[in-house]
Protein backbone atom coordinates (compact mmCIF):
# COMPACT_ATOMS: atom_id res chain seq x y z
CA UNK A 1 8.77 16.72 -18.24
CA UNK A 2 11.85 14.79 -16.57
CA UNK A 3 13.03 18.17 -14.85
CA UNK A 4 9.96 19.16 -14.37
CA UNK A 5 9.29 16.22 -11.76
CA UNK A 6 12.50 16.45 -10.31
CA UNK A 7 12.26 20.23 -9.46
CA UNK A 8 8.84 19.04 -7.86
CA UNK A 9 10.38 16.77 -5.81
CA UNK A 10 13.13 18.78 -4.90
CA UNK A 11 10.71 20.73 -3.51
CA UNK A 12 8.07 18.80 -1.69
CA UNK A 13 11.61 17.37 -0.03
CA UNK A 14 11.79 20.78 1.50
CA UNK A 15 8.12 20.14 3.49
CA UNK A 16 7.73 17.60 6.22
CA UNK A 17 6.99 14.45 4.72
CA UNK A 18 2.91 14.36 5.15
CA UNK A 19 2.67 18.02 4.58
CA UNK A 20 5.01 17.17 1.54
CA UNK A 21 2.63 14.21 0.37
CA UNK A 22 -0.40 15.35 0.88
CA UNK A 23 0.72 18.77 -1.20
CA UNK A 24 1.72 15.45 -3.87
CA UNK A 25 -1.76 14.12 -4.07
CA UNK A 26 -3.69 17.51 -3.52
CA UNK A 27 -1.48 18.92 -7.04
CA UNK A 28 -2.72 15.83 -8.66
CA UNK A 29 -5.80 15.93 -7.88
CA UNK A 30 -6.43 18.89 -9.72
CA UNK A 31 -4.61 17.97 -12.69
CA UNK A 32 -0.65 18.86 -12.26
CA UNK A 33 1.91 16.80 -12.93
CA UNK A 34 3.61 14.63 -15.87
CA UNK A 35 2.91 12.38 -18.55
CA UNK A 36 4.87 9.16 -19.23
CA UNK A 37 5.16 7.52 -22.55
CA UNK A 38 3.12 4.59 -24.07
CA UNK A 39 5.03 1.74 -22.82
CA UNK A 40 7.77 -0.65 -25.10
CA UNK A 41 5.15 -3.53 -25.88
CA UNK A 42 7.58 -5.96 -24.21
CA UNK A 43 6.97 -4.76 -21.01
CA UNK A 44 3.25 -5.85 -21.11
CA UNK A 45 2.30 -8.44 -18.40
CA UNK A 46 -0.10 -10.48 -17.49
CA UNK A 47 -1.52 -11.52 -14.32
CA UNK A 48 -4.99 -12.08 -12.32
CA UNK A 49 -6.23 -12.88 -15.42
CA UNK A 50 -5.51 -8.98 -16.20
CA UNK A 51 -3.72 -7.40 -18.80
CA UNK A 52 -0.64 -4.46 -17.56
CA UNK A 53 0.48 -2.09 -19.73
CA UNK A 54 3.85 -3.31 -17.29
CA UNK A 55 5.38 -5.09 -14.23
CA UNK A 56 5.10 -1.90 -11.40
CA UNK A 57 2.54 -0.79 -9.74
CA UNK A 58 2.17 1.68 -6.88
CA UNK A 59 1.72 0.41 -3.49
CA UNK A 60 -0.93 0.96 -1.37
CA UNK A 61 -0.61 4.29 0.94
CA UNK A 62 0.23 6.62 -1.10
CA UNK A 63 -3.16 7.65 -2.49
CA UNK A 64 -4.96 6.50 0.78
CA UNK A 65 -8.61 7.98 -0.36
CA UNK A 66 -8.00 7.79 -4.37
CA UNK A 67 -8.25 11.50 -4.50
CA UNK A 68 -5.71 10.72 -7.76
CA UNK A 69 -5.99 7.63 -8.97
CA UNK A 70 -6.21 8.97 -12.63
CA UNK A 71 -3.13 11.14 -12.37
CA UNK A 72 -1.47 8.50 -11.03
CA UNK A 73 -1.98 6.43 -13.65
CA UNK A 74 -0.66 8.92 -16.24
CA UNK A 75 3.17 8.83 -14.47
CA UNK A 76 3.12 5.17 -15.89
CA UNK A 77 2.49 2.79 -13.95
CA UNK A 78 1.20 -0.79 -14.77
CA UNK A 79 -1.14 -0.87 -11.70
CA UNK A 80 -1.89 1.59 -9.18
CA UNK A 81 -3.15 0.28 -5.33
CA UNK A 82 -5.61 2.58 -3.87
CA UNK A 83 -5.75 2.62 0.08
CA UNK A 84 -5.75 1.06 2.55
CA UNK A 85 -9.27 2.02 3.47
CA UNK A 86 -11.73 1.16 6.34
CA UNK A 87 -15.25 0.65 6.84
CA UNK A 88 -15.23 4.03 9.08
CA UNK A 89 -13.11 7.47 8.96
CA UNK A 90 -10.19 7.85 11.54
CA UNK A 91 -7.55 10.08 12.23
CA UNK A 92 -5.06 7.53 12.50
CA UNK A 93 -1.94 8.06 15.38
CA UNK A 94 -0.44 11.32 16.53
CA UNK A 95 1.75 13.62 14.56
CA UNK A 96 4.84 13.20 13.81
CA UNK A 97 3.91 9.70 11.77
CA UNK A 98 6.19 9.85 8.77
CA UNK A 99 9.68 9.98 8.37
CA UNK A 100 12.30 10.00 5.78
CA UNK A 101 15.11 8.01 6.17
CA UNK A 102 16.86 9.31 2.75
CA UNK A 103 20.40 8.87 3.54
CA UNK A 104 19.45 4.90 3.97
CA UNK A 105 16.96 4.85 1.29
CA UNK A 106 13.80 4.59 3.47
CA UNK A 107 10.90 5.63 5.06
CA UNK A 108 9.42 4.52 8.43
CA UNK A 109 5.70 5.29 9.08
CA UNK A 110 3.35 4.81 11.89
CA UNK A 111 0.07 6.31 10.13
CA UNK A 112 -2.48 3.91 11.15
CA UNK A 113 -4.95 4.04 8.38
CA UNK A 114 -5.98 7.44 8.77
CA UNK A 115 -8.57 7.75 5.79
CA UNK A 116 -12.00 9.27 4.93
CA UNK A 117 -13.45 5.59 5.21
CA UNK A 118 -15.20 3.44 2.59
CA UNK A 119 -18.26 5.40 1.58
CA UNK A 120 -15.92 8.67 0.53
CA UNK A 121 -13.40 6.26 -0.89
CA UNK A 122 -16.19 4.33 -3.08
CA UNK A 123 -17.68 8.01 -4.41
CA UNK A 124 -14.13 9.06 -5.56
CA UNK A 125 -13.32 5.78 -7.09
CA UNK A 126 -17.30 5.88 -9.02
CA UNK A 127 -15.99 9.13 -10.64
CA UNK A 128 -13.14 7.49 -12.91
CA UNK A 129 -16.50 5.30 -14.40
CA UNK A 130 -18.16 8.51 -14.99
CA UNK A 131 -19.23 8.78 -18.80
CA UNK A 132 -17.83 11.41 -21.05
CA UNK A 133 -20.30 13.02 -23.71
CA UNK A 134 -18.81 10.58 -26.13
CA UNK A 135 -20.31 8.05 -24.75
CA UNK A 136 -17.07 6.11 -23.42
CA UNK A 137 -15.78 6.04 -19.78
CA UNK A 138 -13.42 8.24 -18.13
CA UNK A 139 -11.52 5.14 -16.58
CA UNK A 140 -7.49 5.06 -15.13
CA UNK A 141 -6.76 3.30 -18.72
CA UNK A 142 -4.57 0.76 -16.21
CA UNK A 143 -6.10 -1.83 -13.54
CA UNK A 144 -6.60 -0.35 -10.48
CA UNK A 145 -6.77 -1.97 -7.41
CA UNK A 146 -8.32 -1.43 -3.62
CA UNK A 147 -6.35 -2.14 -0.38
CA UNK A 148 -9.07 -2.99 2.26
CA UNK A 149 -8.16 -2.89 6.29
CA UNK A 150 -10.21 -2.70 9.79
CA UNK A 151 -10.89 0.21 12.06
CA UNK A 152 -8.49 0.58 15.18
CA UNK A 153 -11.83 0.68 17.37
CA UNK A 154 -14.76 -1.25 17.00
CA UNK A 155 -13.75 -3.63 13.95
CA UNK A 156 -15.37 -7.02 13.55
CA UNK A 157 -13.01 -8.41 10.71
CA UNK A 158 -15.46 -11.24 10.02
CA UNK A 159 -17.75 -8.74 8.93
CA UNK A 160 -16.01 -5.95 7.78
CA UNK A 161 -13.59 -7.74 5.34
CA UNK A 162 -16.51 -9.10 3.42
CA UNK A 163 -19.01 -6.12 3.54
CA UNK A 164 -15.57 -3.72 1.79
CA UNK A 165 -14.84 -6.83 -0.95
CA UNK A 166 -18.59 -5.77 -1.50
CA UNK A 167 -18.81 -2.06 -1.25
CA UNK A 168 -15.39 -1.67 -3.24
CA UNK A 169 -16.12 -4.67 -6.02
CA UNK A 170 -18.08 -2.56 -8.78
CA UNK A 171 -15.29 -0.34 -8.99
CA UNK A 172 -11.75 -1.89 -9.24
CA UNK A 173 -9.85 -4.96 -11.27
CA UNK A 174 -8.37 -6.12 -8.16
CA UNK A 175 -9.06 -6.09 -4.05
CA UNK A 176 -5.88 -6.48 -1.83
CA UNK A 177 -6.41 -7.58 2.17
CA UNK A 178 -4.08 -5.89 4.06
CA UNK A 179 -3.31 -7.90 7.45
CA UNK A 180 0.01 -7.06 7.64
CA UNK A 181 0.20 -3.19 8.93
CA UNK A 182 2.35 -3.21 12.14
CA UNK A 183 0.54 0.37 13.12
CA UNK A 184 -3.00 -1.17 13.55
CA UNK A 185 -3.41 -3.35 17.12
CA UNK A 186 -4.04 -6.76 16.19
CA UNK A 187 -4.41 -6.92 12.29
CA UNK A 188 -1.43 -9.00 12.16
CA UNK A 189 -2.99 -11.85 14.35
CA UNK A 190 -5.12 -11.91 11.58
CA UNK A 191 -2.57 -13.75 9.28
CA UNK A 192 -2.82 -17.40 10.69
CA UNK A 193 -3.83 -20.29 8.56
CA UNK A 194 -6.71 -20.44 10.40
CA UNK A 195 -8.06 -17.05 11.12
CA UNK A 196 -7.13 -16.37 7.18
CA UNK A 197 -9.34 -19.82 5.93
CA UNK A 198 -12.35 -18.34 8.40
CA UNK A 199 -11.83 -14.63 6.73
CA UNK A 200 -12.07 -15.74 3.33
CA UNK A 201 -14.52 -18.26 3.32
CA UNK A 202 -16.43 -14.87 5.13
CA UNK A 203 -15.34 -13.48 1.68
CA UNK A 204 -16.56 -15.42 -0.49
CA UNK A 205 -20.12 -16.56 1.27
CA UNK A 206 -20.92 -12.87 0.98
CA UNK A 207 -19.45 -12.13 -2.58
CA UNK A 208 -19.62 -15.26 -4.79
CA UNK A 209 -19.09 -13.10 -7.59
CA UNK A 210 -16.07 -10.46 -7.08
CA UNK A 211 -12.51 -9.40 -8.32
CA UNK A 212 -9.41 -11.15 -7.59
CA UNK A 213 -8.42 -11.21 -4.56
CA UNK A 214 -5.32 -10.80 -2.68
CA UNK A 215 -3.88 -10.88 0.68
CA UNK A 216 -1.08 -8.67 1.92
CA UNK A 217 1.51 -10.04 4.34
CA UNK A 218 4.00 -9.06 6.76
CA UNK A 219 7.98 -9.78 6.17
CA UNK A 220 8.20 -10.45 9.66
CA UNK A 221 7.24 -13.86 10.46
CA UNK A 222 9.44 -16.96 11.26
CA UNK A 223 10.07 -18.79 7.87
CA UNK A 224 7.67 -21.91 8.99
CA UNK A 225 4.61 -20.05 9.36
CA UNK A 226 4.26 -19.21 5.15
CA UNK A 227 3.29 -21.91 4.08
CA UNK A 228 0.30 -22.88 5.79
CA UNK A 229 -0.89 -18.94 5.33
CA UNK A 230 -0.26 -19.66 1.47
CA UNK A 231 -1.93 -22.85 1.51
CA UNK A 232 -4.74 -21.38 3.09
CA UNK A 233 -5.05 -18.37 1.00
CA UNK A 234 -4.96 -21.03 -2.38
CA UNK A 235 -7.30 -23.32 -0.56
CA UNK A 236 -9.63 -19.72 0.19
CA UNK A 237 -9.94 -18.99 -3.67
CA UNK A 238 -7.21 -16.25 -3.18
CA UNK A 239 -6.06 -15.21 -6.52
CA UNK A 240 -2.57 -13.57 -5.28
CA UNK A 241 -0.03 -12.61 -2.11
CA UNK A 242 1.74 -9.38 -2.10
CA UNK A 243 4.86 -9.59 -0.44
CA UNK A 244 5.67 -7.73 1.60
CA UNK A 245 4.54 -5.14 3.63
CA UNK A 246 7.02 -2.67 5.89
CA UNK A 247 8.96 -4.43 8.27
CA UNK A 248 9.07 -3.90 12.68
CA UNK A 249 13.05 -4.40 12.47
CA UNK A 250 15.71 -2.56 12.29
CA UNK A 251 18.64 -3.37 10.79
CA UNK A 252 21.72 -2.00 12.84
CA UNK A 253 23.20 0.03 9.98
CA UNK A 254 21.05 2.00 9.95
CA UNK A 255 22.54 6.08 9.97
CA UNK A 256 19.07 8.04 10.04
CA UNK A 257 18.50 10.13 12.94
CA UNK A 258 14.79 8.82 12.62
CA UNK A 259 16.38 5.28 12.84
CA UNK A 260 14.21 4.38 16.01
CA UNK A 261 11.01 5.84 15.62
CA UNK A 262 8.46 3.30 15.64
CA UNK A 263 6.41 2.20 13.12
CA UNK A 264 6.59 0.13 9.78
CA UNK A 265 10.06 0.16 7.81
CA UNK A 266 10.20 0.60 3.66
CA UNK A 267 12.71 0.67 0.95
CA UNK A 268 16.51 -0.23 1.01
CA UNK A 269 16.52 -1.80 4.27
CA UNK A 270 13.95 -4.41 3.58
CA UNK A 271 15.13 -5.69 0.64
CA UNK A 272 17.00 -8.80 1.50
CA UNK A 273 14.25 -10.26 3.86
CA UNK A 274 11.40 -9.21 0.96
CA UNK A 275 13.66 -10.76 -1.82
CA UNK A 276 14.07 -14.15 0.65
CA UNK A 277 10.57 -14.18 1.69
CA UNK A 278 9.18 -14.36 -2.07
CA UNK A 279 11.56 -16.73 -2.70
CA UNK A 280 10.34 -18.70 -0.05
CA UNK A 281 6.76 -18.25 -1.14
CA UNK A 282 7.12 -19.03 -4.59
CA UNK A 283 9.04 -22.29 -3.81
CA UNK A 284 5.74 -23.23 -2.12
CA UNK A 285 3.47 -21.58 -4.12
CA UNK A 286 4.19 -23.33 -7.58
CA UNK A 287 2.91 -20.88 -9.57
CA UNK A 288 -0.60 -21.52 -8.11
CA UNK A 289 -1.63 -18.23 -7.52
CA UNK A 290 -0.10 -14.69 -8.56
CA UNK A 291 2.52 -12.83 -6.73
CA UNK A 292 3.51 -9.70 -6.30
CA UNK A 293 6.93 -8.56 -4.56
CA UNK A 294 7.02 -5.51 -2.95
CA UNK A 295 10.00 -4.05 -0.69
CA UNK A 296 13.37 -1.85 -1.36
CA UNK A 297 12.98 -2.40 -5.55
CA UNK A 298 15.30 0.89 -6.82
CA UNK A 299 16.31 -0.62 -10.22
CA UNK A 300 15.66 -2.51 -13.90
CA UNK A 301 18.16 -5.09 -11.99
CA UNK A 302 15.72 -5.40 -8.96
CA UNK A 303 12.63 -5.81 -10.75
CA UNK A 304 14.44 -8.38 -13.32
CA UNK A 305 15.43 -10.56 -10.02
CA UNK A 306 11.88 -10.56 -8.45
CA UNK A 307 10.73 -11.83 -12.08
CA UNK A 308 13.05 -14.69 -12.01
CA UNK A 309 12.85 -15.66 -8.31
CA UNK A 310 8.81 -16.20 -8.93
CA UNK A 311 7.03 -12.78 -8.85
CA UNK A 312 4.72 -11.74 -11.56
CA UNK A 313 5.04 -7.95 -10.73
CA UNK A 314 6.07 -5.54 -8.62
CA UNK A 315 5.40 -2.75 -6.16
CA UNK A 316 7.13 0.25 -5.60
CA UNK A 317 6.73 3.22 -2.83
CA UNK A 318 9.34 4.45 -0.66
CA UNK A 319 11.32 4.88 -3.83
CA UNK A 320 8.85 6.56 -5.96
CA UNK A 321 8.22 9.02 -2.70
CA UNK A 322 12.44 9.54 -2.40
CA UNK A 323 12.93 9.40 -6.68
CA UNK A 324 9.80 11.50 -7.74
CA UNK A 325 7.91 10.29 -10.78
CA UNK A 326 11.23 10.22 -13.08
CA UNK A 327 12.40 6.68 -11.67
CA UNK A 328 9.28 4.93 -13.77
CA UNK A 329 10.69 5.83 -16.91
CA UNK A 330 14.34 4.49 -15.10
CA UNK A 331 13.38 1.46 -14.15
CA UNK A 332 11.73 0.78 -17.24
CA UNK A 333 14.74 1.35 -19.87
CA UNK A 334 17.03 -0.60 -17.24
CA UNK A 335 14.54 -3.41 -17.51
CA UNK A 336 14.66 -3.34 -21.04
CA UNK A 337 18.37 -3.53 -21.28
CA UNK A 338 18.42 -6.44 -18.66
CA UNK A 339 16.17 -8.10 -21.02
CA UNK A 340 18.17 -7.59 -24.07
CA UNK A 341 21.27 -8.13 -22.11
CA UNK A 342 19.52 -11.69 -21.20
CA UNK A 343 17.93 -12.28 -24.69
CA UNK A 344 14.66 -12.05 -23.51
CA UNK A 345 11.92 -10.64 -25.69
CA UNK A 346 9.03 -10.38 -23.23
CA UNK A 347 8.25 -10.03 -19.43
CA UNK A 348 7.00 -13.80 -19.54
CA UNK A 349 10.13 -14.79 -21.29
CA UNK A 350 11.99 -13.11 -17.76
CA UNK A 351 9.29 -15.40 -15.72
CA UNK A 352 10.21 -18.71 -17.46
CA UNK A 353 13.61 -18.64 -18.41
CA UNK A 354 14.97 -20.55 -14.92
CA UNK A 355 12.35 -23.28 -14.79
């Protein structure tokens, strides 16, 4: 199984990296691919008033349209993040949009939600409730969530961010705003205090009764402007922040020829500035709401830091995209033996231990 998903990688690195992904999601889609193990029982988290099988989920943008949301599932992950998806289809930008950055441990993207838009997205997310002849459900056996965004043209986020809470609600555990792409005109502006307090309260006048909620923000704001954004998302009835999205920078040591194509920046390169921002945030947060770090997490080490420093989980991508499926079953016995090593029993023991 472990070669198996390295060959595969091996080879999809051979493709350019959307013909590479969407051959990826296309195999699993129709069933290919590996199975992980049932999970050590101390990796089992809690969060959103949710129960994880454990601490990393996928990020949002690798299964855009959840064409494989159940195969995803099966790699073992605790969560997988479906999206980001918006009211209407669209291409996104121009080819070339993706990039691998390997030999720095990243990926720089300028896709610009290109998606089959919320009513396709809905249909293929209604199939995992589906009933089997046995009577029970198909399900994804893990929470799944949905990553909601705006159209480049014609968006109205006042009354698009509440009508997809709707549309998506009957068929994930979780719904993530994303106002933090750097490829969509605008959606950033989005993340004041009080464009944010105006969106939710949108939100929640249109869907008194939905899923947690999350918002999504960017790593690249001046350290002053979290916490009114937090205290607006707490003061919203915002159950969680994920932080943090891909980044505009770019750090100078950067040796990729790709180095300075535009677009959003993952993996290696953001992980100091995602490491300090959730610091940041959970200093202010207080453990009101949930959080989930996101940005450059390659090891058991990694995760075990963003634990302490105040996250309840954590995402992966541009790793999982560079390591192929056999880094979930790494990160999970390095975890374990940072929690031995620590003589901690349990991933709340990991959360608690410094406070």
């Amino acid at each position: 199984m472990l070669n198996f998903g390295k060959i595969a990688t091996f080879l999809l690195h051979r493709l350019s990296p959307e013909a590479a992904h969407e051959v990826a999601i296309h195999s699993m889609a129709l069933g290919l691919g590996s199975f992980s193990q049932p999970d050590d029982p101390r990796l089992q988290t809690k969060a959103l008033g949710l129960t994880f099988p454990n601490p990393i989920g996928l990020a949002a943008g690798f299964d855009k349209n959840a064409r494989a949301v159940r195969p995803l599932a099966k790699l073992g992950f605790g969560h997988i993040e479906a999206g980001t998806v918006t009211p209407r289809p669209q291409p996104g930008n121009p080819h070339p949009r993706l990039f691998r950055l390997s030999e720095d441990g990243a990926i720089i993207n300028r896709m610009g939600f290109n998606g089959y838009g919320i009513n396709r997205f809905c249909r293929n997310l209604a199939r995992l409730h589906r009933p089997m002849p046995n009577g029970r459900t198909r399900g994804a056996t893990i929470p799944i969530g949905g990553n909601i965004g705006i159209n480049k043209t014609g968006a109205d986020p006042l009354r698009d961010y509440p009508e997809l809470v709707s549309r998506v609600s009957p068929y994930v555990d979780y719904i993530t705003m994303n106002l933090s792409s750097p490829n969509t005109p605008g959606l950033r502006d989005l993340q004041s205090a009080k464009m944010l307090e105006e969106l939710l309260a949108a939100i929640n006048t249109r869907n008194p009764q939905r899923p947690p909620l999350l918002v999504k923000l960017a790593p690249d704001m001046d350290n002053q402007s979290y916490e009114p954004i937090v205290e607006a998302a707490i003061k919203g009835d915002a159950q969680g922040l994920i932080l943090t999205n891909t980044t505009i920078a770019r750090p100078s040591y950067l040796t990729s020829k790709h180095a300075a194509e535009t677009g959003g920046l993952s993996g290696r390169p953001l992980t100091q500035r995602s490491r300090e921002v959730l610091k940041l945030v959970a200093q202010i947060n207080q453990g009101r709401i949930a959080l989930i770090s996101c940005g450059g997490i390659e090891s058991g080490q990694d995760i075990f830091d963003r634990l302490q420093m105040g996250a309840d989980m954590v995402q992966i991508y541009t790793s999982f995209v560079l390591q192929g499926p056999s880094i979930l079953a790494r990160l999970k016995r390095e975890l374990l033996q940072e929690m031995e090593n620590a003589g901690l029993s349990s991933i709340t023991d990991i959360k608690t231990a410094n406070k």
